[in-house]
Protein backbone atom coordinates (compact mmCIF):
# COMPACT_ATOMS: atom_id res chain seq x y z
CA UNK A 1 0.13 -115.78 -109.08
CA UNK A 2 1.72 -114.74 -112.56
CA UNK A 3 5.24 -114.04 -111.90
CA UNK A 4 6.56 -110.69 -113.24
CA UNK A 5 9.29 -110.28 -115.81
CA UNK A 6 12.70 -109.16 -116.06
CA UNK A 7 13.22 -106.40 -118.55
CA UNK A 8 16.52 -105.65 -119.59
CA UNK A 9 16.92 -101.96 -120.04
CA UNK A 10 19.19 -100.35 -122.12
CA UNK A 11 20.86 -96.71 -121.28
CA UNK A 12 22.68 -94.59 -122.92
CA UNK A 13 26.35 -94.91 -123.75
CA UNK A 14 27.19 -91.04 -123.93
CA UNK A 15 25.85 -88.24 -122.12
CA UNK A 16 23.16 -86.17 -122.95
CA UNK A 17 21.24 -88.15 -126.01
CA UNK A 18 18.65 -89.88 -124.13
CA UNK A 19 15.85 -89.72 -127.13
CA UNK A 20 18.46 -90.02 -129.71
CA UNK A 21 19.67 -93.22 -128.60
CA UNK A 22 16.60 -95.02 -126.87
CA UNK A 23 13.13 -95.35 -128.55
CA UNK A 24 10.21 -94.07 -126.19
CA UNK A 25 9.10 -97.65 -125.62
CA UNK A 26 12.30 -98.47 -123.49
CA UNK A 27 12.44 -94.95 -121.80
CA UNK A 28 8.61 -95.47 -121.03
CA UNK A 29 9.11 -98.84 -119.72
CA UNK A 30 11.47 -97.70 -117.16
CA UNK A 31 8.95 -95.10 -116.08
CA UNK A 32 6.89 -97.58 -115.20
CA UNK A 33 8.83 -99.96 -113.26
CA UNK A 34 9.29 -100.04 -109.41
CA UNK A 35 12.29 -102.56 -108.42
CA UNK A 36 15.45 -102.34 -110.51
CA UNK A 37 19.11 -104.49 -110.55
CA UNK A 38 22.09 -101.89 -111.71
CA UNK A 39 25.95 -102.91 -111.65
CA UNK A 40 26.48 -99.51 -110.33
CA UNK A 41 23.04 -98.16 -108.04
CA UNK A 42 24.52 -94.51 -108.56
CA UNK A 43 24.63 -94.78 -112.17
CA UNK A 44 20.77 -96.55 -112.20
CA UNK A 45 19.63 -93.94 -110.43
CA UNK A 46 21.09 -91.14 -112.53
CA UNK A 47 19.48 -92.81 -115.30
CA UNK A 48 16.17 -93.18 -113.92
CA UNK A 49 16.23 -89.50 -112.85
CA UNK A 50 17.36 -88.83 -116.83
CA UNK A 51 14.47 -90.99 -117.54
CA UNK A 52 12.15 -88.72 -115.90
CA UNK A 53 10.72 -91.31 -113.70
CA UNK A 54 7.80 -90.18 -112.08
CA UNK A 55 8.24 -91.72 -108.25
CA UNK A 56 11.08 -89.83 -106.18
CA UNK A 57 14.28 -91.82 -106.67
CA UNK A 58 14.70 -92.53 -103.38
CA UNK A 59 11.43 -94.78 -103.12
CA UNK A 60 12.67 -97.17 -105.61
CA UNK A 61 14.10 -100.27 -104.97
CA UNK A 62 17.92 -100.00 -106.66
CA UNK A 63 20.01 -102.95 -106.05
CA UNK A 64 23.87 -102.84 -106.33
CA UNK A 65 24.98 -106.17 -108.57
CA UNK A 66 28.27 -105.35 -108.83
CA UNK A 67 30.86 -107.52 -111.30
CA UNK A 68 30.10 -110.91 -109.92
CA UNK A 69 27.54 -111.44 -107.83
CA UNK A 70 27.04 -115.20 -106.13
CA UNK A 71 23.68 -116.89 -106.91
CA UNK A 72 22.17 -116.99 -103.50
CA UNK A 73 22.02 -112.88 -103.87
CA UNK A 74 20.45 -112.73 -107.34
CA UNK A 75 17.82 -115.07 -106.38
CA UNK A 76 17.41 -112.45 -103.62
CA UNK A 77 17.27 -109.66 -105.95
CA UNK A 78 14.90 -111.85 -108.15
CA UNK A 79 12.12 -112.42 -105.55
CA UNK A 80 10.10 -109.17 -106.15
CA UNK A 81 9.63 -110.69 -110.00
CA UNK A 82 8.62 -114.35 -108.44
CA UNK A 83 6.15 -112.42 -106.29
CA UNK A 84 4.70 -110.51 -109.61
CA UNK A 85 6.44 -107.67 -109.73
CA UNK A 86 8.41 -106.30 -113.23
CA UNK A 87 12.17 -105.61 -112.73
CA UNK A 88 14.24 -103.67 -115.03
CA UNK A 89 18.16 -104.12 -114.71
CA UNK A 90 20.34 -101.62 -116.56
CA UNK A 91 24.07 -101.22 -117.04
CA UNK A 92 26.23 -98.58 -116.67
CA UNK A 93 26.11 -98.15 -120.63
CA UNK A 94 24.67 -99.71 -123.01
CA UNK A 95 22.58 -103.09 -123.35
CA UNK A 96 23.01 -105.10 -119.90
CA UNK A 97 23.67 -108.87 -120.55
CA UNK A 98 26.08 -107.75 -123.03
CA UNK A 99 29.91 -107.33 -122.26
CA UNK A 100 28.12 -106.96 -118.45
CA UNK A 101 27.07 -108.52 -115.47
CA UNK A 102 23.35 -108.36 -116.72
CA UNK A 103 23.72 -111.88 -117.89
CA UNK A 104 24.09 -113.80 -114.90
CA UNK A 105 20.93 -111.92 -113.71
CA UNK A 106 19.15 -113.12 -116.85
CA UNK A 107 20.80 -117.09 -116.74
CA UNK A 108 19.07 -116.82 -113.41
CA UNK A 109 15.97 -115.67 -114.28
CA UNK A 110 15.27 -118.63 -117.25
CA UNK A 111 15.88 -121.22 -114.54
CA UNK A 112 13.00 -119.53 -112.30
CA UNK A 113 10.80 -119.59 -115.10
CA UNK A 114 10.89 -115.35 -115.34
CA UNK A 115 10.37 -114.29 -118.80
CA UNK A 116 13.50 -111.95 -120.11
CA UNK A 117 12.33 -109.34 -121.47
CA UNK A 118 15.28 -107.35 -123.98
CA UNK A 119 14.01 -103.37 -125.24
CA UNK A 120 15.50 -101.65 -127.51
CA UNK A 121 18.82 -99.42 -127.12
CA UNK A 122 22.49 -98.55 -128.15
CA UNK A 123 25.02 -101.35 -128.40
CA UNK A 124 28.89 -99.70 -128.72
CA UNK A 125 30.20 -103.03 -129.73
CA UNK A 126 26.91 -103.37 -132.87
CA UNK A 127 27.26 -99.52 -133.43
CA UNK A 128 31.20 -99.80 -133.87
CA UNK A 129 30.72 -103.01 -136.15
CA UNK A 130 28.24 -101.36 -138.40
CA UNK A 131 30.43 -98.69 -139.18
CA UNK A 132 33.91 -100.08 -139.37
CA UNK A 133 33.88 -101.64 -142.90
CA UNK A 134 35.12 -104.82 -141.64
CA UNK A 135 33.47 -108.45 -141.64
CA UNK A 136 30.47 -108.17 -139.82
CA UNK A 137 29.56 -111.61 -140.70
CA UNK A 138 32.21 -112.96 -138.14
CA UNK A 139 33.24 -110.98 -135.39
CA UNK A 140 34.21 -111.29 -131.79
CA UNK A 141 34.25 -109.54 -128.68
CA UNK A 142 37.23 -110.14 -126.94
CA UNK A 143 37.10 -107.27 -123.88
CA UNK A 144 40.03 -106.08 -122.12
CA UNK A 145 43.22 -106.60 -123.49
CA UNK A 146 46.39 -107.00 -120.75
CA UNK A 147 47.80 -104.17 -119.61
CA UNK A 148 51.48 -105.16 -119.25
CA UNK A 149 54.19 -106.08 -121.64
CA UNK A 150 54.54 -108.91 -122.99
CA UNK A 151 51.16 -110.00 -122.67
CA UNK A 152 49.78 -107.35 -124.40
CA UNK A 153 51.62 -107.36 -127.42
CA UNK A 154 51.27 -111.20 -127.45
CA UNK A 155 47.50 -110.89 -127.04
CA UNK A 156 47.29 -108.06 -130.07
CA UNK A 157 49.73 -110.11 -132.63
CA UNK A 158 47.25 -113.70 -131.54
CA UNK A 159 44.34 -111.53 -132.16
CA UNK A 160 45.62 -110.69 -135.32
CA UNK A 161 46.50 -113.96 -136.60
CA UNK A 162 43.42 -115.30 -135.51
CA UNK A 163 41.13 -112.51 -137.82
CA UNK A 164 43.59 -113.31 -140.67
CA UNK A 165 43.21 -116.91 -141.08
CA UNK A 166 40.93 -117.93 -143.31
CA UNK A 167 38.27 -118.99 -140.75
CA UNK A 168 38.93 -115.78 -139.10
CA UNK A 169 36.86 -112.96 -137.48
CA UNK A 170 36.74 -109.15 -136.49
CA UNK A 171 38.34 -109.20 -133.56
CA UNK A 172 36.74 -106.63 -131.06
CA UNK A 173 37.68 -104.99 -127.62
CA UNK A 174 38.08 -101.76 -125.62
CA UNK A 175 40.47 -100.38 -123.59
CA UNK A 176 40.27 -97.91 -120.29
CA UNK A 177 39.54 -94.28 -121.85
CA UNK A 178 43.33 -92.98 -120.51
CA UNK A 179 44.84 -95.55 -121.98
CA UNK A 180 43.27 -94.98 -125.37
CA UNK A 181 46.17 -93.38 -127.50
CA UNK A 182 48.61 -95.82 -125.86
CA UNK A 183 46.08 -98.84 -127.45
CA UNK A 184 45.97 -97.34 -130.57
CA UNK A 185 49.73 -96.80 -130.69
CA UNK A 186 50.63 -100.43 -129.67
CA UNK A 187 48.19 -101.68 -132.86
CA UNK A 188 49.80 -99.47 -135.08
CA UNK A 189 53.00 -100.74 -134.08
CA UNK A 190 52.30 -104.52 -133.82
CA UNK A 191 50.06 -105.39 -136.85
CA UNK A 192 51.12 -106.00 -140.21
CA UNK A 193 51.19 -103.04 -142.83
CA UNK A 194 47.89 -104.22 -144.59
CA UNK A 195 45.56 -105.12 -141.80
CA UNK A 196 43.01 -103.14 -140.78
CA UNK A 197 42.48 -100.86 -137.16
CA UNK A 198 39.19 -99.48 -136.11
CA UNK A 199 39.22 -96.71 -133.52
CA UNK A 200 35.49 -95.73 -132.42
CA UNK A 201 35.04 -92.72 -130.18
CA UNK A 202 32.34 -91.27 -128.29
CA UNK A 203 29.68 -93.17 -130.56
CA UNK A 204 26.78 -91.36 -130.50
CA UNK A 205 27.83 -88.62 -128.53
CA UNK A 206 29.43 -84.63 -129.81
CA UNK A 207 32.75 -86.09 -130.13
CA UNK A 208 32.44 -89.57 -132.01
CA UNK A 209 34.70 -90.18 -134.35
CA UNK A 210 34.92 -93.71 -136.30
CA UNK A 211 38.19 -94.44 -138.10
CA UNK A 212 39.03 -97.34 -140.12
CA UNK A 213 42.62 -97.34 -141.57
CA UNK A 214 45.25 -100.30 -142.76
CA UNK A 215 48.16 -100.11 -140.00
CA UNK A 216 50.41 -98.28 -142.52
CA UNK A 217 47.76 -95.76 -143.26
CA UNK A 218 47.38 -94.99 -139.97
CA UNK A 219 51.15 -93.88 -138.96
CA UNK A 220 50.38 -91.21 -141.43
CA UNK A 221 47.40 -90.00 -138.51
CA UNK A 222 47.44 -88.50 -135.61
CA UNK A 223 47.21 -91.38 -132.90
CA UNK A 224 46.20 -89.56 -129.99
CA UNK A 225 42.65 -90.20 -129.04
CA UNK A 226 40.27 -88.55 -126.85
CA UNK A 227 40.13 -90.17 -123.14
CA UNK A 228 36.42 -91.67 -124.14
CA UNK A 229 35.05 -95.00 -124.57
CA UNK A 230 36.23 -96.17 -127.30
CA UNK A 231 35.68 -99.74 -129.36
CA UNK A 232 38.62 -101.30 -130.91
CA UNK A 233 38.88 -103.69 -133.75
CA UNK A 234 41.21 -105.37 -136.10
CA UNK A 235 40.78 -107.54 -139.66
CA UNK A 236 43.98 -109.81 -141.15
CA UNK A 237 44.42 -108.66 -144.38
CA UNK A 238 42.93 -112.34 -145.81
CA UNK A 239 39.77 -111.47 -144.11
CA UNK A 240 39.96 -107.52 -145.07
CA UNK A 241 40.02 -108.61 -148.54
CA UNK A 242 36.16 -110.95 -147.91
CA UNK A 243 34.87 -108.82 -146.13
């Protein structure tokens, strides 16, 4: 028996621009399929009903991953694939695998011998690199930063002085939407006059807005930001200036 394969389905990442974001081949392709992984099953199935799908909802087979699920229960969730059946897992935004629990599911599916099969779709990390202006040559995604003092001032000043050495990178990460303004604030205040913030907004969606300033620049802005998902980034001024 040919086993099936494990597609990795993109979704959007802001409301509302389904066929703006994703080409027809990856909204198609989740038509189709019957069993599908989601870290959040109420989010998968909002998508799939976005999608259109053409089964009632309810009939699917939606499994919950969660943040980090033990192996035993992926291979689980992987049988219907070893039995030839396609799965499609999905995040709650974006391209799973990346930034997401999706990867695990994948790592598990390469030692089972199930081909992985990545469509098409919206990246906010990619989408926020393209437009910055900074070195998209070397970049990293560094998630979360810590919530409470010191740490986080520690961890923005180290991320800093690691994109301004001269084997330095974009340094990349997000924040919790509410906490937005405070993020942006703590940058401003932290980094050096000449290196570089990104704040992106709402990409693709009505309110995106992608700013790139030097840290001085910026106190001349308005910090507050919309509570949206928003990608972060900063560039050393040694790196700024190869960029």
């Amino acid at each position: 028996m040919n086993k099936g394969k494990l597609f990795m389905l993109p979704v959007p990442i802001a409301d509302g621009v389904l066929n703006d974001t994703l080409p027809e081949h990856t909204i198609q392709t989740a038509r189709e399929l019957k069993f599908f992984l989601g870290e959040n099953a109420k989010s998968a199935r909002a998508f799939l009903k976005f999608c259109g799908h053409p089964s009632p909802i309810a009939s699917l087979s939606i499994e919950e991953i969660g943040h980090r699920p033990d192996s035993a229960k992926v291979r689980g969730w992987l049988k219907p694939a070893l039995e030839g059946n396609d799965i499609g897992i999905v995040s709650e935004a974006g391209c799973p695998g990346v930034a997401d629990p999706g990867a695990q599911i994948a790592a598990e599916a390469h030692k089972l011998g199930i081909r992985v099969v990545p469509l098409v779709g919206p990246s906010s990390i990619l989408l926020a690199l393209m437009a910055s202006g900074m070195d998209g040559q070397h970049f990293r995604f560094c998630g979360y930063l810590p919530i409470k003092e010191p740490a986080r001032t520690n961890a923005i000043k180290d991320l800093e002085r690691k994109s301004a050495s001269s084997e330095g990178e974009t340094q990349l990460f997000i924040e919790t939407p509410y906490r937005n303004s405070g993020m942006l604030a703590d940058l401003v205040k932290n980094c050096a006059p000449t290196t570089l913030i990104l704040a992106a907004t709402d990409i693709s969606g009505p309110e995106e807005r992608i700013r790139t300033f030097s840290a001085a620049d910026w106190k001349k802005q308005d910090l507050s930001l919309p509570k949206l998902p928003t990608v972060f980034g900063i560039l050393g001024a040694k790196r700024a200036r190869r960029a």
